[in-house]
Protein backbone atom coordinates (compact mmCIF):
# COMPACT_ATOMS: atom_id res chain seq x y z
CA UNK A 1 -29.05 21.67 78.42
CA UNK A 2 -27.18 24.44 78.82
CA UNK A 3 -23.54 24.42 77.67
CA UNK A 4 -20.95 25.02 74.88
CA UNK A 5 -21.02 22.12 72.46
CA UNK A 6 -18.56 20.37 70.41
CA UNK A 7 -20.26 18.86 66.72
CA UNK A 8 -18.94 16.41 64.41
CA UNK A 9 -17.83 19.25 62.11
CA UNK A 10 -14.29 20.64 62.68
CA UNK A 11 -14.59 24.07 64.24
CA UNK A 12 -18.41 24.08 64.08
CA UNK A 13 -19.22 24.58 68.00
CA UNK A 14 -23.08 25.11 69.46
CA UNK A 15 -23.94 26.75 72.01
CA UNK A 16 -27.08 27.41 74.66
CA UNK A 17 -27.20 29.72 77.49
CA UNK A 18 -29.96 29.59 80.37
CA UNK A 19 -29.42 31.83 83.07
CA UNK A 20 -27.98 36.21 82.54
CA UNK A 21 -24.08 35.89 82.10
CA UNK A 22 -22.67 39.35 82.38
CA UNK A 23 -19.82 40.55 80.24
CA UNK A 24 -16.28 38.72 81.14
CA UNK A 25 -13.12 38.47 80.25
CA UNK A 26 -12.53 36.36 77.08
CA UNK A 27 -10.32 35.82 74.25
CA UNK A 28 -12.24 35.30 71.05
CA UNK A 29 -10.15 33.54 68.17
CA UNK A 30 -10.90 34.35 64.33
CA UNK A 31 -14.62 33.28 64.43
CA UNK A 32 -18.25 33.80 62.72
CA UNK A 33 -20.83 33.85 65.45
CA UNK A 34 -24.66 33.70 64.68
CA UNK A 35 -27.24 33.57 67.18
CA UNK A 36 -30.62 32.29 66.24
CA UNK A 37 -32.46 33.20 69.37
CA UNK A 38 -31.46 35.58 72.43
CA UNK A 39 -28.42 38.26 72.23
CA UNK A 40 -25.22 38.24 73.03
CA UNK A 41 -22.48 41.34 73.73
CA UNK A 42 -19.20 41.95 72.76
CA UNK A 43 -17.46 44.82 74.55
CA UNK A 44 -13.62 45.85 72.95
CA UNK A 45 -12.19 49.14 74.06
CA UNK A 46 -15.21 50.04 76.17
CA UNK A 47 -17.68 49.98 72.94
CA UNK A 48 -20.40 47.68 72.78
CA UNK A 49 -21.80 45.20 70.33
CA UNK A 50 -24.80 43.18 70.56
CA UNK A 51 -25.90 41.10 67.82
CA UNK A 52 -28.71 38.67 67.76
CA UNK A 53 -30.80 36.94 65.43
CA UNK A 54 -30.89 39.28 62.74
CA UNK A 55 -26.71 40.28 62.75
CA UNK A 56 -24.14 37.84 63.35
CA UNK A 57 -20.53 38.66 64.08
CA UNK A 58 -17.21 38.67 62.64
CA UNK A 59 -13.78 38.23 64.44
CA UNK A 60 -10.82 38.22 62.15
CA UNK A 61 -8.41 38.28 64.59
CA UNK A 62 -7.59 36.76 67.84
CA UNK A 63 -8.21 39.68 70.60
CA UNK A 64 -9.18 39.94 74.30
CA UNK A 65 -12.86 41.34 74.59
CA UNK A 66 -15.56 40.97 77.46
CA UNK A 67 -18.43 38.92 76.21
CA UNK A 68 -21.35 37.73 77.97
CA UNK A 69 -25.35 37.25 77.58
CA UNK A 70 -26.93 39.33 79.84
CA UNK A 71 -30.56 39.00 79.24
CA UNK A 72 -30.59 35.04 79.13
CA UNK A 73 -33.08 33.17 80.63
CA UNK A 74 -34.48 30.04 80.63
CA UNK A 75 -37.61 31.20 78.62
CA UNK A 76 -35.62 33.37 76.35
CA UNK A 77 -32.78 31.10 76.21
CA UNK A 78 -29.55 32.28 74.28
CA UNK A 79 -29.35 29.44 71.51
CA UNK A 80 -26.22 30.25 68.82
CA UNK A 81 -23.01 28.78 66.48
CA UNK A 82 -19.55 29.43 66.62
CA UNK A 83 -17.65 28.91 63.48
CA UNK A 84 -13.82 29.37 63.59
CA UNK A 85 -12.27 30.50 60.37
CA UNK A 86 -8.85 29.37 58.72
CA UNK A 87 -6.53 32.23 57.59
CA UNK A 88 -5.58 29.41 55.02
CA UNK A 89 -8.82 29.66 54.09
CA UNK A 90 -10.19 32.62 53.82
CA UNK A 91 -6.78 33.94 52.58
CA UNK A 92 -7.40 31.52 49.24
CA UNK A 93 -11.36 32.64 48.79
CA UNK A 94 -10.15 35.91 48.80
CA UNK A 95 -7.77 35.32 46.32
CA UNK A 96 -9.78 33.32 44.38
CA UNK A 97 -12.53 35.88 44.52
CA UNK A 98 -9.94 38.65 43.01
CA UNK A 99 -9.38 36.55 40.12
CA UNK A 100 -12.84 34.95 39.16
CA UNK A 101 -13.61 39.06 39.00
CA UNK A 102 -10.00 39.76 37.07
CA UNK A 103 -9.20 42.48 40.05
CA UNK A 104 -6.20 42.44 42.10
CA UNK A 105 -6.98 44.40 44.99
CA UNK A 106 -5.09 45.79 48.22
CA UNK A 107 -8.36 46.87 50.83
CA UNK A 108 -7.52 50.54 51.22
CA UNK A 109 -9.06 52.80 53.58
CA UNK A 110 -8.99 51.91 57.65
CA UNK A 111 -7.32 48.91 58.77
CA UNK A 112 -9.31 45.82 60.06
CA UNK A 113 -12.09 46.09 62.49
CA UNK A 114 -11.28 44.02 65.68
CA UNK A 115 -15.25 42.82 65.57
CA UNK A 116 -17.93 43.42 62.65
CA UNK A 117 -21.42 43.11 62.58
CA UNK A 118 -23.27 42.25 59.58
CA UNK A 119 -26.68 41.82 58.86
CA UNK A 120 -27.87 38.22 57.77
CA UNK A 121 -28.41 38.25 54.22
CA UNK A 122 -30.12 35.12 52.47
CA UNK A 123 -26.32 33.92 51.15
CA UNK A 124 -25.22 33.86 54.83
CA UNK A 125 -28.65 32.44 55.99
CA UNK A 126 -28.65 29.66 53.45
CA UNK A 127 -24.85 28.49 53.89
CA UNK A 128 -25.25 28.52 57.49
CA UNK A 129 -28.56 26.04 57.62
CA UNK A 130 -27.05 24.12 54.93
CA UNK A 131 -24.13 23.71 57.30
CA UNK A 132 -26.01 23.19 60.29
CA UNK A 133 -28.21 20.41 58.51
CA UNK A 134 -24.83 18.26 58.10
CA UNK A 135 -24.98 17.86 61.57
CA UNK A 136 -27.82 15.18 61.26
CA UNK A 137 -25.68 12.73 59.55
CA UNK A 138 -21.80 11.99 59.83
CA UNK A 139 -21.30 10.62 56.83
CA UNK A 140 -22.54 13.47 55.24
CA UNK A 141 -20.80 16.16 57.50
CA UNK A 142 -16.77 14.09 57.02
CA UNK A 143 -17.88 14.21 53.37
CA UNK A 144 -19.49 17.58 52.81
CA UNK A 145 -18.06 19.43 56.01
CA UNK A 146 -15.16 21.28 54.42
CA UNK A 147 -17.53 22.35 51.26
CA UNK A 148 -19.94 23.73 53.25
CA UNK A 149 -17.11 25.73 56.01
CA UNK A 150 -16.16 27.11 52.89
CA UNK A 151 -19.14 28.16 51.41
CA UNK A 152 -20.47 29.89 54.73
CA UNK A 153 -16.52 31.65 54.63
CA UNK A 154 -17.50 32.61 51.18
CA UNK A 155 -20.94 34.13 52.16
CA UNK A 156 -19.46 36.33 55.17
CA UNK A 157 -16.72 37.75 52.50
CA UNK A 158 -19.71 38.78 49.66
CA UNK A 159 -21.68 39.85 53.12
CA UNK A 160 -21.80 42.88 54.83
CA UNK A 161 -18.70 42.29 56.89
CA UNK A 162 -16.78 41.04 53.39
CA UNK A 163 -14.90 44.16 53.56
CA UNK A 164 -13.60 43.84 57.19
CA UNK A 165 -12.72 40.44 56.59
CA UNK A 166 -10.98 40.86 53.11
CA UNK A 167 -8.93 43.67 55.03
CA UNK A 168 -7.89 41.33 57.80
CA UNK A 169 -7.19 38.28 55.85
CA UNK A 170 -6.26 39.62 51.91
CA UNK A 171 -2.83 39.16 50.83
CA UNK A 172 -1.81 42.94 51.50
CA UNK A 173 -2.59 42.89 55.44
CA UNK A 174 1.15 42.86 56.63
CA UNK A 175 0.03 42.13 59.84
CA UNK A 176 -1.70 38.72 59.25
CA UNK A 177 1.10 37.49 56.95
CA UNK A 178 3.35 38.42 59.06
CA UNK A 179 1.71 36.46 61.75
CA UNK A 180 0.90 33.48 59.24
């Protein structure tokens, strides 16, 4: 069926898309997005991203973009997770990344990118179908859930997109403390 669907997890959402959807106006809130089949497009300030099975994307800050699927069918269905992410969170792994390493470190360089797309690397892979697997049993997800959030949070930051996320939620982005 197709649809966007709530799980038992907190902020863990599924979705599955059936028939082309062309890019529309949408607000996307700090999220991971991974698609395991299909693609799906992000357009911000007329650039596009797709990402698909083999990149997933990272929003680290709420933001108007266009989104749609445009080649979905109901052969080649779009099938995908949406995982939103906790500035308490992810400010704290950050953190406590800088200090398992003995670094203190302010991101230098550009500021945040509004959307980045990162390969999947096994980490990423693995915390993501260890998530996903809670699914099959509540106890196990209202016991587990949080663990695993955090481990998939973790795996974005060591990930490809680790530095557009540590920009966007470290403790020396003025803008998101400011907004925290």
């Amino acid at each position: 069926e197709a649809g966007l669907f709530e799980t038992g997890l907190k902020g863990v959402r599924l979705f599955r898309v059936t028939e082309p959807v062309p890019c529309v106006p949408a607000v996307y809130e700090p999220t991971v997005v991974a698609i395991v089949s299909g693609a799906k497009e992000a357009v911000l300030d007329g650039e596009h991203h797709v990402y698909d099975s083999s990149r997933y994307m990272l929003c680290p800050m709420t933001l108007p973009v266009e989104a749609g699927a445009p080649r979905a069918s109901k052969d080649d269905p779009l099938l995908g997770v949406m995982i939103s992410l906790e500035t308490r969170v992810m400010r704290a792994l950050v953190i406590e990344m800088e200090t398992a390493a003995g670094v203190s470190r302010k991101e230098k360089g550009a500021p945040a990118k509004a959307l980045a797309m990162a390969r999947w690397d096994a980490g990423f892979g693995q915390a993501l179908l260890q998530l996903l697997e809670l699914l099959d049993d509540p106890v196990d997800g209202a016991v587990l859930g949080a663990g695993r959030l955090r481990e998939l949070c973790y795996a974005v930051l060591k990930g490809e997109a680790g530095a557009a996320a540590r920009r966007a939620f470290g403790v020396g982005n003025e803008i998101a403390r400011a907004i925290e």
